[in-house]
N, C-alpha and C. Protein backbone atom coordinates (compact mmCIF):
# COMPACT_ATOMS: atom_id res chain seq x y z
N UNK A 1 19.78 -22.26 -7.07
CA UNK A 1 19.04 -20.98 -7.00
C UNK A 1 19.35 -20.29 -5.68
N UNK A 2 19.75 -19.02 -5.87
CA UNK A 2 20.18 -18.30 -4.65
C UNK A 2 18.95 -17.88 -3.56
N UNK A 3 18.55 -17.98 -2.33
CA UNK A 3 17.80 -17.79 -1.50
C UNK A 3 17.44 -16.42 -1.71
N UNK A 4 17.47 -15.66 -2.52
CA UNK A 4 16.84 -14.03 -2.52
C UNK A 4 15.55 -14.41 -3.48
N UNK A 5 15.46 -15.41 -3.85
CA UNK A 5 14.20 -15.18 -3.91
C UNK A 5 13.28 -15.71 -3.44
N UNK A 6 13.36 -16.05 -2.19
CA UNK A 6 12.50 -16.28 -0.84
C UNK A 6 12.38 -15.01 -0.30
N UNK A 7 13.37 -14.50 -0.23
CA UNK A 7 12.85 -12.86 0.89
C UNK A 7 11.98 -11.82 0.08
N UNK A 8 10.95 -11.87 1.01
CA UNK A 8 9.75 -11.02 1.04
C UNK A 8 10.27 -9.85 0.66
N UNK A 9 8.93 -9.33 -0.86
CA UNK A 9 9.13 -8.05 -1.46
C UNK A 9 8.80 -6.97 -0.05
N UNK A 10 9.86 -5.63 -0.39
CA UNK A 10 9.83 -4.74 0.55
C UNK A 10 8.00 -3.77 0.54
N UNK A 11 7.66 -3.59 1.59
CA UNK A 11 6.43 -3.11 1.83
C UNK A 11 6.54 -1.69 1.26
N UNK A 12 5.03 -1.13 0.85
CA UNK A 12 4.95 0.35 0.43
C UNK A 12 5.51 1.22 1.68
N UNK A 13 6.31 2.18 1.39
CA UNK A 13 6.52 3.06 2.38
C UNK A 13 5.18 4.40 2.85
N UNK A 14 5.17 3.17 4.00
CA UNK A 14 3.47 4.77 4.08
C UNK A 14 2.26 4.21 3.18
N UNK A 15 1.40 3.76 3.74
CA UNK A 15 0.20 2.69 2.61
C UNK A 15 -1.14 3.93 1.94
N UNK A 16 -0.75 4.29 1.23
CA UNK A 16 -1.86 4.76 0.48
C UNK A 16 -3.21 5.09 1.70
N UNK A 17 -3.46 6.41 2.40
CA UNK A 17 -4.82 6.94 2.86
C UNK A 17 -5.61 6.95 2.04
N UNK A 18 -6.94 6.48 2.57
CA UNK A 18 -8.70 6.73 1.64
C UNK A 18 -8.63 8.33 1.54
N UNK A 19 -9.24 8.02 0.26
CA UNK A 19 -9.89 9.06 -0.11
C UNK A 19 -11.11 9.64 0.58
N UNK A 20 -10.40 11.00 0.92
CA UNK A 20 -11.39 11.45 1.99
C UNK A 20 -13.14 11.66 1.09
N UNK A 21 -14.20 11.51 1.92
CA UNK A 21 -15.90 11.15 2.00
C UNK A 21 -15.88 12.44 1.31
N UNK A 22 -16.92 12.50 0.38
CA UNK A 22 -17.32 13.23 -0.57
C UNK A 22 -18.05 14.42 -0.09
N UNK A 23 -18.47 15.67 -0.09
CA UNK A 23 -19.10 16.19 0.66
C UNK A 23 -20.69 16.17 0.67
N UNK A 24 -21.12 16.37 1.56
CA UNK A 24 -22.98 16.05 1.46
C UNK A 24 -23.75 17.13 0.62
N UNK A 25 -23.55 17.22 -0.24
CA UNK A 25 -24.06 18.40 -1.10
C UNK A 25 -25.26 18.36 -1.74
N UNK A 26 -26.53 18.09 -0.49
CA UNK A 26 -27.67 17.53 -1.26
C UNK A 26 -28.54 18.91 -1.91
């Protein structure tokens, strides 16, 4: 078995920001 599948899947480019807070609309 060839060693590529030891190397670590490549990371998201740029990780997903929260969803910006809802507004206070009481």
């Amino acid at each position: 078995m060839s060693d590529v599948a030891t190397v670590e899947p490549t990371p998201d480019p740029t990780p997903t920001p929260d969803p910006a807070p809802a507004p206070d609309t009481t």
